[in-house]
N, C-alpha and C. Protein backbone atom coordinates (compact mmCIF):
# COMPACT_ATOMS: atom_id res chain seq x y z
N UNK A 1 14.91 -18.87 3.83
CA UNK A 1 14.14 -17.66 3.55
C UNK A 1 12.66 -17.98 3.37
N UNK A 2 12.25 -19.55 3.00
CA UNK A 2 10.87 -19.75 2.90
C UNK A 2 10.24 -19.91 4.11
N UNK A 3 10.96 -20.21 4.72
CA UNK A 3 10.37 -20.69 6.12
C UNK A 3 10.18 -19.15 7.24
N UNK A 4 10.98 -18.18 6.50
CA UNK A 4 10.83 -16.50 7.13
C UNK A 4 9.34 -16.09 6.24
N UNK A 5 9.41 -16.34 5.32
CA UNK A 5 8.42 -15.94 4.55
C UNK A 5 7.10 -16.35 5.11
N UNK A 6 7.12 -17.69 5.10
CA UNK A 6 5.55 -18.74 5.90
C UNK A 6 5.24 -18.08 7.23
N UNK A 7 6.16 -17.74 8.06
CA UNK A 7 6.23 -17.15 9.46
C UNK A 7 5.42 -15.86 9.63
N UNK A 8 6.23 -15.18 8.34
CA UNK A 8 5.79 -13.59 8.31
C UNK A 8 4.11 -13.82 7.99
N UNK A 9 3.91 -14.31 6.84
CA UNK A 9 2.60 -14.59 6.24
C UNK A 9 1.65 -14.80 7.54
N UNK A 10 1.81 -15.93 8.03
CA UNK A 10 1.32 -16.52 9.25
C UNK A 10 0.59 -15.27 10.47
N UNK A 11 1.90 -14.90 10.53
CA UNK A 11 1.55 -13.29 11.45
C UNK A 11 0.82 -12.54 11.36
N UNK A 12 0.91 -12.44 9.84
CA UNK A 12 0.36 -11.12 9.61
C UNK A 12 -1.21 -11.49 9.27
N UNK A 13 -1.56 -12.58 9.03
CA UNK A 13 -2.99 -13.11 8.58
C UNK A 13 -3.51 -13.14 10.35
N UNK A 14 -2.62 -13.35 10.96
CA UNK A 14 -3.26 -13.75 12.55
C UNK A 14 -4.05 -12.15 13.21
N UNK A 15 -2.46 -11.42 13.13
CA UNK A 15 -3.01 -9.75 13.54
C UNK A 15 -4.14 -9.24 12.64
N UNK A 16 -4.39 -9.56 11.31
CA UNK A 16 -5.45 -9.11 10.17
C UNK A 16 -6.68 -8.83 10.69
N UNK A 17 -6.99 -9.72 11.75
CA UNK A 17 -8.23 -10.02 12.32
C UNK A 17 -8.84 -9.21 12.97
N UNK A 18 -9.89 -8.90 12.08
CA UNK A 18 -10.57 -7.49 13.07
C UNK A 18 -10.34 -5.67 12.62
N UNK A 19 -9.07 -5.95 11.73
CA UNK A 19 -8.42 -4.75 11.13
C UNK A 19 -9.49 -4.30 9.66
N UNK A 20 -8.73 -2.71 9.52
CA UNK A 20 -9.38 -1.90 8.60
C UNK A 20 -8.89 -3.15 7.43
N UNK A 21 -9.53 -3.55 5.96
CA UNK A 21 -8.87 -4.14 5.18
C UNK A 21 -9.38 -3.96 3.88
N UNK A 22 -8.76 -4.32 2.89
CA UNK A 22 -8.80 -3.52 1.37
C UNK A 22 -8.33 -4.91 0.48
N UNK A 23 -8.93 -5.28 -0.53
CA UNK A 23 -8.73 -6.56 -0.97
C UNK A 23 -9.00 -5.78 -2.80
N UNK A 24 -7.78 -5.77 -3.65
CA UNK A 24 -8.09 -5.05 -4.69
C UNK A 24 -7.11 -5.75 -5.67
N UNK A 25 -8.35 -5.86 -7.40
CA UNK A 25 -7.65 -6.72 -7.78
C UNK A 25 -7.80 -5.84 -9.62
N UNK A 26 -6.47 -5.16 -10.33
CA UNK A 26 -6.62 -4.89 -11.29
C UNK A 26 -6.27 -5.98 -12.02
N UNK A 27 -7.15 -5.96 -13.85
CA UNK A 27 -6.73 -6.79 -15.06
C UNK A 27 -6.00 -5.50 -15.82
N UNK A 28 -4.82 -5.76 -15.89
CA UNK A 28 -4.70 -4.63 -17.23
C UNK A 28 -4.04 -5.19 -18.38
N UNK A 29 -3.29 -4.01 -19.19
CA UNK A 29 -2.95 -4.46 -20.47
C UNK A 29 -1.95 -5.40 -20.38
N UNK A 30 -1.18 -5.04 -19.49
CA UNK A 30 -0.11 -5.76 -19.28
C UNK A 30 0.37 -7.18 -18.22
N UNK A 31 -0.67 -6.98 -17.15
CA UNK A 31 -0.35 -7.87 -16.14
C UNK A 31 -1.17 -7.52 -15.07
N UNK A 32 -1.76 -8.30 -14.09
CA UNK A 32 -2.79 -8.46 -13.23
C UNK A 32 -1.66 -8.19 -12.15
N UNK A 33 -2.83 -7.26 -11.52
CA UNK A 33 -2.20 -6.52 -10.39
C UNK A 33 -3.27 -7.17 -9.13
N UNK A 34 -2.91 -7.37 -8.23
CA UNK A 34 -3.10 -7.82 -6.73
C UNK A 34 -2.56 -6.97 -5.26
N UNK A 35 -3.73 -6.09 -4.79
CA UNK A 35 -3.12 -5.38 -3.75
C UNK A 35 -4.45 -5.82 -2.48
N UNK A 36 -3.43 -5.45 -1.36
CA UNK A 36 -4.28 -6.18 -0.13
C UNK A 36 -3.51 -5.39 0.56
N UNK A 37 -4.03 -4.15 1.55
CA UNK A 37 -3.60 -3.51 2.73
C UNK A 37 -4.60 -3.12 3.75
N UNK A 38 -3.83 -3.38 4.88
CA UNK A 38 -4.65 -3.18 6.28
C UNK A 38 -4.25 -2.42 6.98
N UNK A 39 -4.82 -1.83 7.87
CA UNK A 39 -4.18 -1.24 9.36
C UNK A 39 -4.98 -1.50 10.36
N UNK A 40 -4.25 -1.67 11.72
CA UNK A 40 -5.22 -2.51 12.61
C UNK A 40 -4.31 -1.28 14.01
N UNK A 41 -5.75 -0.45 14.77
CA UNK A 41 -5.32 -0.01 16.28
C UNK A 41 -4.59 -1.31 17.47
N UNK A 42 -3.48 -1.20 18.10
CA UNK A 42 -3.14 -2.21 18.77
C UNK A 42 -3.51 -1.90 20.49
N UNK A 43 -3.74 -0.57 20.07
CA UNK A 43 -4.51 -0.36 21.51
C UNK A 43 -5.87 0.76 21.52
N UNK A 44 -5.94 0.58 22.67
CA UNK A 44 -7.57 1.47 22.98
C UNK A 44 -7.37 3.04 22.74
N UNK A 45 -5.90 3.00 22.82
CA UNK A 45 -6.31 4.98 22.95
C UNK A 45 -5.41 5.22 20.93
N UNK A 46 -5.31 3.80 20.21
CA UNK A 46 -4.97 4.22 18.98
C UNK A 46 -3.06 4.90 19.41
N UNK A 47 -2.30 4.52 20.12
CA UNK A 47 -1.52 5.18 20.24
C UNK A 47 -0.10 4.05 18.93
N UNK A 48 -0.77 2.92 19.37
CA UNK A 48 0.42 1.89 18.52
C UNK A 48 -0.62 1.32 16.95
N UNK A 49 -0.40 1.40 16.50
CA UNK A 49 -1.21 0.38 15.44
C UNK A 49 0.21 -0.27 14.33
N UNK A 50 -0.51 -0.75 13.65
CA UNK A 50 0.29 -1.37 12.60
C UNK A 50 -0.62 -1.16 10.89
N UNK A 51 0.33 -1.08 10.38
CA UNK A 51 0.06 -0.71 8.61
C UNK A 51 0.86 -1.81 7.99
N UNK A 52 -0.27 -2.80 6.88
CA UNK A 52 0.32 -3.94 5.89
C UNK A 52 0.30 -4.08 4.74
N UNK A 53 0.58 -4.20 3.56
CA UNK A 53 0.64 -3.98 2.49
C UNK A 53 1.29 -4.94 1.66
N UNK A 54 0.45 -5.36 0.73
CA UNK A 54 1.25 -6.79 -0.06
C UNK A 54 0.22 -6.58 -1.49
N UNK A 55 1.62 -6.83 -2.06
CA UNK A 55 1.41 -6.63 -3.88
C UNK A 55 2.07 -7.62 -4.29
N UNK A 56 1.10 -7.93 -5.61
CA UNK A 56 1.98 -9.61 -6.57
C UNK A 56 0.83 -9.04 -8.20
N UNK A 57 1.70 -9.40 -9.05
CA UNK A 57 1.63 -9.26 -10.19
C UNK A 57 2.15 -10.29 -11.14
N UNK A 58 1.43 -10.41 -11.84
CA UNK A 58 1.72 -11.45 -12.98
C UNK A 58 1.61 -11.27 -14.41
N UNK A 59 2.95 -10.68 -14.78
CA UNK A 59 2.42 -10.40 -16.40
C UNK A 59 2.50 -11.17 -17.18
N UNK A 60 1.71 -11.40 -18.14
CA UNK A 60 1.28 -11.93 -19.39
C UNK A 60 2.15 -12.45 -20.25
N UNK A 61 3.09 -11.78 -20.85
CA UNK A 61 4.20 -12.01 -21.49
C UNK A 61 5.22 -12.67 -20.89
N UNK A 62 5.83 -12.25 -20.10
CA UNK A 62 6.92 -12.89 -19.18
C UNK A 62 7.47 -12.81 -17.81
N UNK A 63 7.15 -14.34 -17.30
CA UNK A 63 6.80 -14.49 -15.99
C UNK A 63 8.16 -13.59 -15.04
N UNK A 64 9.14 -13.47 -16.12
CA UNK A 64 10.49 -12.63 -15.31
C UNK A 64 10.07 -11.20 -14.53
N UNK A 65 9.07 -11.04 -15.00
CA UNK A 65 8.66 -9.38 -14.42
C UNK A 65 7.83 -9.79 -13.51
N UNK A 66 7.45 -11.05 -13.06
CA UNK A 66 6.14 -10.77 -11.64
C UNK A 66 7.05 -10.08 -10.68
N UNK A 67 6.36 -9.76 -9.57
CA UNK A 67 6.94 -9.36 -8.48
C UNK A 67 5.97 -9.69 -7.57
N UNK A 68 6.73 -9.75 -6.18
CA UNK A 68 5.96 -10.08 -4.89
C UNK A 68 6.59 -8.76 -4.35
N UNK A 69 5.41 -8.12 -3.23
CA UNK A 69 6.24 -7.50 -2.03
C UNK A 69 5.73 -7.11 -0.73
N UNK A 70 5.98 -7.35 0.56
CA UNK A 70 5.09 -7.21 1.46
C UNK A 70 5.74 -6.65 2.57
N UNK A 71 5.21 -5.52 3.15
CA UNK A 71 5.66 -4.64 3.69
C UNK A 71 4.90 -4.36 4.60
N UNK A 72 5.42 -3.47 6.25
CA UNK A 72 4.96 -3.55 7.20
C UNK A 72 5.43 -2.19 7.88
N UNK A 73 4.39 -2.00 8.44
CA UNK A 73 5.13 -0.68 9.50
C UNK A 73 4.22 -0.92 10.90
N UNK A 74 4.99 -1.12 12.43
CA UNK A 74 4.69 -1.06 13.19
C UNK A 74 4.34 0.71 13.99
N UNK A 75 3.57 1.15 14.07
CA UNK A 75 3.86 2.74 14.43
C UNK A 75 3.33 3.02 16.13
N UNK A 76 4.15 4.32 16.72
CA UNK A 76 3.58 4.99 17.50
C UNK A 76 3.28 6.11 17.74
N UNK A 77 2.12 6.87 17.76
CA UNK A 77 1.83 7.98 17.34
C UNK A 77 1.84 8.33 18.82
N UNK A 78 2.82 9.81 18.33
CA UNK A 78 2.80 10.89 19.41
C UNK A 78 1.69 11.63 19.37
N UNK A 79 1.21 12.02 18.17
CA UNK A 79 0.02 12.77 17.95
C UNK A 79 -0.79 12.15 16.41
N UNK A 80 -1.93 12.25 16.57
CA UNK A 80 -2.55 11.77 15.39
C UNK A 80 -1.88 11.83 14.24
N UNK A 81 -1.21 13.19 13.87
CA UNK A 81 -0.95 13.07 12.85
C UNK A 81 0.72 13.13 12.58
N UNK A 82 1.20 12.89 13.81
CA UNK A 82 2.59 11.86 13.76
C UNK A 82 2.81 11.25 14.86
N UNK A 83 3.81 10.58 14.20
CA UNK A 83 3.86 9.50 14.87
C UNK A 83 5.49 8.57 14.26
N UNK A 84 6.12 7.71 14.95
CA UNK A 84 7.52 6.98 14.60
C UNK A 84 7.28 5.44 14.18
N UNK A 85 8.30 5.18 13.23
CA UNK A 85 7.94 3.52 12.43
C UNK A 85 8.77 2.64 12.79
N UNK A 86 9.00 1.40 12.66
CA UNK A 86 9.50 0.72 12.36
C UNK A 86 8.97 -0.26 11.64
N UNK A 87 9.75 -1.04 10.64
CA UNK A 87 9.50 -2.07 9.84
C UNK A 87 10.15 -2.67 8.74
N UNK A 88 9.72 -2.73 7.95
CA UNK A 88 10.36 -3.37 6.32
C UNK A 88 9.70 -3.93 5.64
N UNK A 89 10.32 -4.25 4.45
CA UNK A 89 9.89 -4.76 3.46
C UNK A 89 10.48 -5.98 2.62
N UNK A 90 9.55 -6.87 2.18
CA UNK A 90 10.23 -7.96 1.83
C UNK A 90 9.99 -8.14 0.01
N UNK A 91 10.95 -8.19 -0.70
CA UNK A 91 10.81 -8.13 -2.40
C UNK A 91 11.39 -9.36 -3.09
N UNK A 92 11.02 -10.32 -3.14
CA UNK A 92 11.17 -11.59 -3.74
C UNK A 92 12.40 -12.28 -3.00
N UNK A 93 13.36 -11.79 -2.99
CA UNK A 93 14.47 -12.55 -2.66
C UNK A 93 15.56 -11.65 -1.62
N UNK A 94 14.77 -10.56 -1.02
CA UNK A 94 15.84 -9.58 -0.63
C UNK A 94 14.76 -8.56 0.67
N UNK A 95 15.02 -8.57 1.95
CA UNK A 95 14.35 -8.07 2.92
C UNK A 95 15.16 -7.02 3.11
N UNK A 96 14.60 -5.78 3.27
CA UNK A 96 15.14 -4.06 4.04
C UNK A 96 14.16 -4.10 4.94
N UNK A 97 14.97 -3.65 6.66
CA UNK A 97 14.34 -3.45 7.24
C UNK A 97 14.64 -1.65 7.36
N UNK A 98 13.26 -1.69 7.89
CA UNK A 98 13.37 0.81 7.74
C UNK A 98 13.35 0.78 9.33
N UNK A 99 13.28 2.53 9.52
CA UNK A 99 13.13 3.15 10.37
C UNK A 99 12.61 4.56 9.96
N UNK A 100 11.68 5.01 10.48
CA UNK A 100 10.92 6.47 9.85
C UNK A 100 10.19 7.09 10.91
N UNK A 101 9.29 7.92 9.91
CA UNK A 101 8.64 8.50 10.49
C UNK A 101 6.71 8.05 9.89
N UNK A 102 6.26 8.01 11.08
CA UNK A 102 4.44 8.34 10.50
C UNK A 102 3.77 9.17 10.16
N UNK A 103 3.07 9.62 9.22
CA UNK A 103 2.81 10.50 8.99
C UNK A 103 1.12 10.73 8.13
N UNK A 104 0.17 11.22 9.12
CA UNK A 104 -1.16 11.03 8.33
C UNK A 104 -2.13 12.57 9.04
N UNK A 105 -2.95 12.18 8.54
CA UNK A 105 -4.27 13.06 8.10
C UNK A 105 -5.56 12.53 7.69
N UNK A 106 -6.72 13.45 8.37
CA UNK A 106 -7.55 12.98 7.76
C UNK A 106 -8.90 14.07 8.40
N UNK A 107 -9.84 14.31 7.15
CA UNK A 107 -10.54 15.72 7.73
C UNK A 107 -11.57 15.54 7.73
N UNK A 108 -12.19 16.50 8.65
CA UNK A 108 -13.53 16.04 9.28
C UNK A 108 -15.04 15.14 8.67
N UNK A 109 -14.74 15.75 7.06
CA UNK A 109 -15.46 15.37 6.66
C UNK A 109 -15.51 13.38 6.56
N UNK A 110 -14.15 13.21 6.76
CA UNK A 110 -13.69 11.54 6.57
C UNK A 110 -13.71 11.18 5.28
N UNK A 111 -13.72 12.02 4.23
CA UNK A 111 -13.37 11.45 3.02
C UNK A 111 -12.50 11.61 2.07
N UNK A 112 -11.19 12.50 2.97
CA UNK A 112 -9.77 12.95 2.67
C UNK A 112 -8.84 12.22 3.38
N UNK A 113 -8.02 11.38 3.36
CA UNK A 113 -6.95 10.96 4.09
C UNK A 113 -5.44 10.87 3.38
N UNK A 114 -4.85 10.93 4.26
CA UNK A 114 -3.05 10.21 4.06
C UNK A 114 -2.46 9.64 4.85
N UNK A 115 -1.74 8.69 4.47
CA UNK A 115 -0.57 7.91 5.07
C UNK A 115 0.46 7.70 4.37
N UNK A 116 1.63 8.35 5.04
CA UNK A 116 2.92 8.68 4.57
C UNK A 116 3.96 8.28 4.99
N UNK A 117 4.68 7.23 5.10
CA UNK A 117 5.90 6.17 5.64
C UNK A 117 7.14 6.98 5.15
N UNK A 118 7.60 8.50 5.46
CA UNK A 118 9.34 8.30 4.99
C UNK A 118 10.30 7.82 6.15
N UNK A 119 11.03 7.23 5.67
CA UNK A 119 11.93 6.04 6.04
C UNK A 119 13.38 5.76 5.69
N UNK A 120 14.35 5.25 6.39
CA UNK A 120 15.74 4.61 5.86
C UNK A 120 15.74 3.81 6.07
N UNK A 121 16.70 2.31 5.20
CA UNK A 121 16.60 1.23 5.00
C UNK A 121 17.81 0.68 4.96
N UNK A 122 18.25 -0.18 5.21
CA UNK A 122 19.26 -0.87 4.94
C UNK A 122 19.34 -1.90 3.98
N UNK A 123 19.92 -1.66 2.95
CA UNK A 123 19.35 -3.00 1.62
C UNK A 123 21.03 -3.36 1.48
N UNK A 124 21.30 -4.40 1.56
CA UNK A 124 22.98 -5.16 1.21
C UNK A 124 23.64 -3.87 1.63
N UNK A 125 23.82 -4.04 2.81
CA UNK A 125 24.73 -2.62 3.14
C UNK A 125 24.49 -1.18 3.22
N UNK A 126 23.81 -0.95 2.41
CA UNK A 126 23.91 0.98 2.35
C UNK A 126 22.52 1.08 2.74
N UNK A 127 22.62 2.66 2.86
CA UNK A 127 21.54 2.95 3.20
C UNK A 127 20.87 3.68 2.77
N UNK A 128 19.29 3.28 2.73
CA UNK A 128 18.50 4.30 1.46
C UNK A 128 17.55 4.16 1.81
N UNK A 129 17.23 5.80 1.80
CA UNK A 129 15.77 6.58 1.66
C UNK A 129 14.64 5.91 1.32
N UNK A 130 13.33 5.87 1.56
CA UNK A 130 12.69 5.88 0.30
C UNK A 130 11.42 6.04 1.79
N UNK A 131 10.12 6.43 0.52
CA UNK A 131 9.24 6.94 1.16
C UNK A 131 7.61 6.11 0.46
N UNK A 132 6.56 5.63 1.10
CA UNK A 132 5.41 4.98 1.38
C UNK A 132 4.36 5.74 1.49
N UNK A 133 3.06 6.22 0.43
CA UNK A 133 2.54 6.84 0.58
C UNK A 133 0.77 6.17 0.20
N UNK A 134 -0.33 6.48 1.05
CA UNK A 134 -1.53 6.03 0.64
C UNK A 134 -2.39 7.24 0.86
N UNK A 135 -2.71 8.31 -0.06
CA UNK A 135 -3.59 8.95 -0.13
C UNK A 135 -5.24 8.48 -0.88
N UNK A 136 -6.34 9.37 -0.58
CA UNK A 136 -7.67 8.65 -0.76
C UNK A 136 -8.44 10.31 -0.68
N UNK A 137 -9.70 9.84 -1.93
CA UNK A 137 -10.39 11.42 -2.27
C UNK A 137 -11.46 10.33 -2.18
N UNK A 138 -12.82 10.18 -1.31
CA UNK A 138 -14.01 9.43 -1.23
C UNK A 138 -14.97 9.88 -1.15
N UNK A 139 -15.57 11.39 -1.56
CA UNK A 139 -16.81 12.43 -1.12
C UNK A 139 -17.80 11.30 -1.59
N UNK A 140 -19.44 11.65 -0.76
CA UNK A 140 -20.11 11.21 -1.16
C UNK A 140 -20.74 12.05 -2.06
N UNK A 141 -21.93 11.20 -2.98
CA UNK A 141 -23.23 11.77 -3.85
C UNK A 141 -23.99 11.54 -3.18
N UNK A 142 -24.78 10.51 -2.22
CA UNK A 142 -25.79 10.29 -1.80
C UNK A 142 -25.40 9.25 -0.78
N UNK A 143 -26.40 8.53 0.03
CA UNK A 143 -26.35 7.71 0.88
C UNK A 143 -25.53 6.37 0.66
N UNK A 144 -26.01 5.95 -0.81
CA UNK A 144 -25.38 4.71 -2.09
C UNK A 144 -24.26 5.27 -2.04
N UNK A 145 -23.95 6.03 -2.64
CA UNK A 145 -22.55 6.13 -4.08
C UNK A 145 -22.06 7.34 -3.75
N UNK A 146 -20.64 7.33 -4.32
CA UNK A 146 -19.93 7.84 -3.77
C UNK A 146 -19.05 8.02 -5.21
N UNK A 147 -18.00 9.26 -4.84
CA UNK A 147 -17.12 9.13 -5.92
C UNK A 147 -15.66 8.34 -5.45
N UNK A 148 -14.39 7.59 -6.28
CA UNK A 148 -13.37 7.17 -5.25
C UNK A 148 -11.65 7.78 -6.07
N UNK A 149 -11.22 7.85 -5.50
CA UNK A 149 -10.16 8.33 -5.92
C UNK A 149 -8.89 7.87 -5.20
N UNK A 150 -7.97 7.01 -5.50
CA UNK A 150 -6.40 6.97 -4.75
C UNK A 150 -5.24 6.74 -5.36
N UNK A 151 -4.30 7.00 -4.40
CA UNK A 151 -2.85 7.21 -5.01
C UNK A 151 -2.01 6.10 -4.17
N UNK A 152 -1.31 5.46 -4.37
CA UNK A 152 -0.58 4.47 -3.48
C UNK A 152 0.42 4.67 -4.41
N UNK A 153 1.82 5.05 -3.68
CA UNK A 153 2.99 5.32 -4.30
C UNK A 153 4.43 5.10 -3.31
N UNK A 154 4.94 4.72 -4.40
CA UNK A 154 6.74 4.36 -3.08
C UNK A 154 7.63 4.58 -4.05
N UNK A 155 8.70 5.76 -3.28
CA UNK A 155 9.31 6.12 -3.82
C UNK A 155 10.48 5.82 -3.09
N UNK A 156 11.70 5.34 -3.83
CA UNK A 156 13.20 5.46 -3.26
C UNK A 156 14.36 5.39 -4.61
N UNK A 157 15.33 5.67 -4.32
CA UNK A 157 16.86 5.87 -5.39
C UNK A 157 16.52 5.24 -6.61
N UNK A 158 15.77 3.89 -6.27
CA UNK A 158 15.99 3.15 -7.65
C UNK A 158 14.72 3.54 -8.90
N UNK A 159 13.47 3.93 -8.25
CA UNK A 159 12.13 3.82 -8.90
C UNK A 159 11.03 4.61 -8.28
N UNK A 160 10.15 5.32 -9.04
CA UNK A 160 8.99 5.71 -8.60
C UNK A 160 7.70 4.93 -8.79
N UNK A 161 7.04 4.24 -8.16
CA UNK A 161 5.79 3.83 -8.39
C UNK A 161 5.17 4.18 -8.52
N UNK A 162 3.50 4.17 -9.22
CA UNK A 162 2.38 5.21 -8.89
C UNK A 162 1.41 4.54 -9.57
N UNK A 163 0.34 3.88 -8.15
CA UNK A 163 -0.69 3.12 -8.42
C UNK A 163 -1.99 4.23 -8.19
N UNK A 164 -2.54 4.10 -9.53
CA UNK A 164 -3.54 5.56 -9.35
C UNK A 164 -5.18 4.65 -9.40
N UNK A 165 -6.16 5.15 -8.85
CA UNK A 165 -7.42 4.45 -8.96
C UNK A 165 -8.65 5.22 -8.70
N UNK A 166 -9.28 5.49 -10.11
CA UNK A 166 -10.59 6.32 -10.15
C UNK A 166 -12.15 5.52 -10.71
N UNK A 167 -12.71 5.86 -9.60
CA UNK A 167 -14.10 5.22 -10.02
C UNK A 167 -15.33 5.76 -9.63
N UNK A 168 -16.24 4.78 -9.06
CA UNK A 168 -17.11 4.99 -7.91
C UNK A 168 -17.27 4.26 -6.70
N UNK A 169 -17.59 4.47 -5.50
CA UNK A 169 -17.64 4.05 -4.65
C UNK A 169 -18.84 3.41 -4.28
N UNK A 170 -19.61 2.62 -3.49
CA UNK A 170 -20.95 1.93 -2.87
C UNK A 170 -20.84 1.69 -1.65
N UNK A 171 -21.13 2.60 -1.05
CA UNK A 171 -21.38 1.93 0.50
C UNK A 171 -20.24 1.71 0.79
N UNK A 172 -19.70 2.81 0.43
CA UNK A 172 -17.77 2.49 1.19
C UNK A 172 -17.16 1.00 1.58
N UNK A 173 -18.14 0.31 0.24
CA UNK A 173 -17.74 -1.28 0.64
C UNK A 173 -17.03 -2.00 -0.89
N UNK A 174 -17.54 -1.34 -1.34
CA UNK A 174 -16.78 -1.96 -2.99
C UNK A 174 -16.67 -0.18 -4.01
N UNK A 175 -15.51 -0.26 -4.63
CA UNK A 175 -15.29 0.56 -5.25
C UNK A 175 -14.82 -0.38 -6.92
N UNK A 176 -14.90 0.39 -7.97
CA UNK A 176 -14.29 0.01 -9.28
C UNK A 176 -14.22 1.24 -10.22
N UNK A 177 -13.41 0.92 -11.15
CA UNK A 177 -12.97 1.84 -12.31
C UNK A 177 -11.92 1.71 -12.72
N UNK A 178 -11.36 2.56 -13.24
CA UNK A 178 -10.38 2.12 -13.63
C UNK A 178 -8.61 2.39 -13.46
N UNK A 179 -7.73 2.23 -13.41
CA UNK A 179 -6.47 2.21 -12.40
C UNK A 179 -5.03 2.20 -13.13
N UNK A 180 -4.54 2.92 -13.12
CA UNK A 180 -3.42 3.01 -13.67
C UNK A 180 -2.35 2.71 -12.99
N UNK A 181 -0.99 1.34 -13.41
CA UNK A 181 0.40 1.47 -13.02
C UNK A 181 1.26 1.64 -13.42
N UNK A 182 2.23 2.98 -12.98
CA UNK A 182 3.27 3.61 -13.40
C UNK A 182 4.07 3.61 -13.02
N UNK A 183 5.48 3.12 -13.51
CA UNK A 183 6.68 3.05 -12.58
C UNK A 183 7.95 3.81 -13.57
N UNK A 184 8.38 4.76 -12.75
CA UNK A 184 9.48 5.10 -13.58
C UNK A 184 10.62 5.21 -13.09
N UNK A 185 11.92 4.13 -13.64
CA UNK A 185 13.43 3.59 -13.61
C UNK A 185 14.10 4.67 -13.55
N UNK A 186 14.81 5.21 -12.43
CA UNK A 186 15.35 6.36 -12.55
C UNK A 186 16.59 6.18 -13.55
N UNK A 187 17.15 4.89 -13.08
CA UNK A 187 18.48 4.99 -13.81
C UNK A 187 18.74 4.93 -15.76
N UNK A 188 17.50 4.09 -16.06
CA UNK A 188 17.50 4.14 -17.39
C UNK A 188 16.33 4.77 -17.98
N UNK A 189 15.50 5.79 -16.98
CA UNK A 189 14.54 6.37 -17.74
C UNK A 189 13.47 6.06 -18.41
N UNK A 190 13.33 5.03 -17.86
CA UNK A 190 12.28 4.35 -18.64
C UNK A 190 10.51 4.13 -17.92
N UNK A 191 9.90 4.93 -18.79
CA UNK A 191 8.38 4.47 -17.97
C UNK A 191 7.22 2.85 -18.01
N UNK A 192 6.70 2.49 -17.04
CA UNK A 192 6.37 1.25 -17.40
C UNK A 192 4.90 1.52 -17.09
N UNK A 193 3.85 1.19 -17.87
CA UNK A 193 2.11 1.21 -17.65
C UNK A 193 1.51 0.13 -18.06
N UNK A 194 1.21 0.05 -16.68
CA UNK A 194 -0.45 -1.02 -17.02
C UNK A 194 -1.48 -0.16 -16.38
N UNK A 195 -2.47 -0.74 -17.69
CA UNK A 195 -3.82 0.29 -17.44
C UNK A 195 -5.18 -0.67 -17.38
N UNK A 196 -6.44 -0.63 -16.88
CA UNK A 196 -7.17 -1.59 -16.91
C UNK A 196 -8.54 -0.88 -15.85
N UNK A 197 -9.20 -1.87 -15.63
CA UNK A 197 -10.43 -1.84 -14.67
C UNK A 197 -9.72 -2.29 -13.66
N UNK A 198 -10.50 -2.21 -11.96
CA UNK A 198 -9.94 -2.51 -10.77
C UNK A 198 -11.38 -2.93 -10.09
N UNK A 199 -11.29 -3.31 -9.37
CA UNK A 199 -12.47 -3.37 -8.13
C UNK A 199 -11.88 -3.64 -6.83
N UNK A 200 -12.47 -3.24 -5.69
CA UNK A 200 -11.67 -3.29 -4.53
C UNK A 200 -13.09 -3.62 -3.67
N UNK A 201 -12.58 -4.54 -2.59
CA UNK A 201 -13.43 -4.75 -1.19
C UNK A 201 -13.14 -4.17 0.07
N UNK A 202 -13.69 -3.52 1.06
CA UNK A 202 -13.32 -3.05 2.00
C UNK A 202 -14.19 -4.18 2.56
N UNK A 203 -12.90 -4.19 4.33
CA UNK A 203 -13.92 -4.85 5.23
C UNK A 203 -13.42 -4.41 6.20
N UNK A 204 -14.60 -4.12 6.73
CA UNK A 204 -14.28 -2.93 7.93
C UNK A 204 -14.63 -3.87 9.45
């Protein structure tokens, strides 16, 4: 499985090149959050691209709660604002591969968007739902600064995520403020938060 892992890594740093990319790193109360997602056109008319996404965390207290997870969607859009997936996701010790749908937006002004992955998966046998979402609120104030706003959330049977992030923006090249993570256990009800400052790099 390490040697799938090095492979995947490998790949995905190779295709990176040249792609939309987002390099974002919260401290919070609880545990340092690490997010890095890209999307890269695979052709000229934008009809195939690919969407990447990789999160690792390290909490403070006890190393049993880090998590790794890195996830992928190959897409082809019938129309801008759909389009069909394939891909998966890989979570420490356990790969689902999906099948879905694409699903985005984005308005004229360019400082409203979404990207919306719902999907089925195959995890040890069964099969389950779950859905991939990256919304973004970026209006400007002036030429500088900007306000920033996003939601990155995945939802399926077991858990809701919800990585929230409000700040300001600069030159649509670095954003910070501050970021909330929320996850709530469907089965035992339980909510989990880390809260903190964030800063993020775009490289376009």
């Amino acid at each position: 499985m390490r040697r799938v892992l090095v492979l995947v890594i490998l790949l995905i740093a190779k295709v990176q090149s040249n792609a939309q990319t987002a390099i974002e790193t919260l401290v919070g109360n609880r545990q340092v959050h690490y997010i890095n997602y890209w999307q890269k056109d695979l052709d000229s008319a934008a009809k195939w691209n690919f969407f990447n996404l990789n999160r690792f965390t390290a909490n403070y207290g006890d190393k049993s709660l880090n998590t790794v997870s890195i996830e992928g969607q190959l897409t082809y859009q019938f129309k801008p604002w759909l389009g069909v997936s394939v891909g998966g996701g890989y979570y420490g010790e356990l790969f689902i591969p999906t099948i879905g749908l694409s699903l985005s937006y984005m308005n004229k002004k360019q400082d409203f968007f979404a990207q919306i992955y719902p999907t089925v998966g195959l995890a040890e046998g069964y099969i389950v739902p779950s859905t991939l979402g990256l919304i973004g609120y970026n209006p400007k104030i002036n030429d500088k600064w900007g306000f920033s706003s996003q939601l990155l959330f995945s939802l399926d049977p077991i858990e809701l995520a919800q990585i929230i992030r409000i700040g300001a923006d600069y030159k649509s090249k670095i954003q910070f403020g501050m970021g909330f993570d929320i996850t709530k256990a469907f089965e035992t009800k339980k909510n989990y938060f880390n809260i903190g400052p964030f800063v993020r790099f775009n490289i376009l």
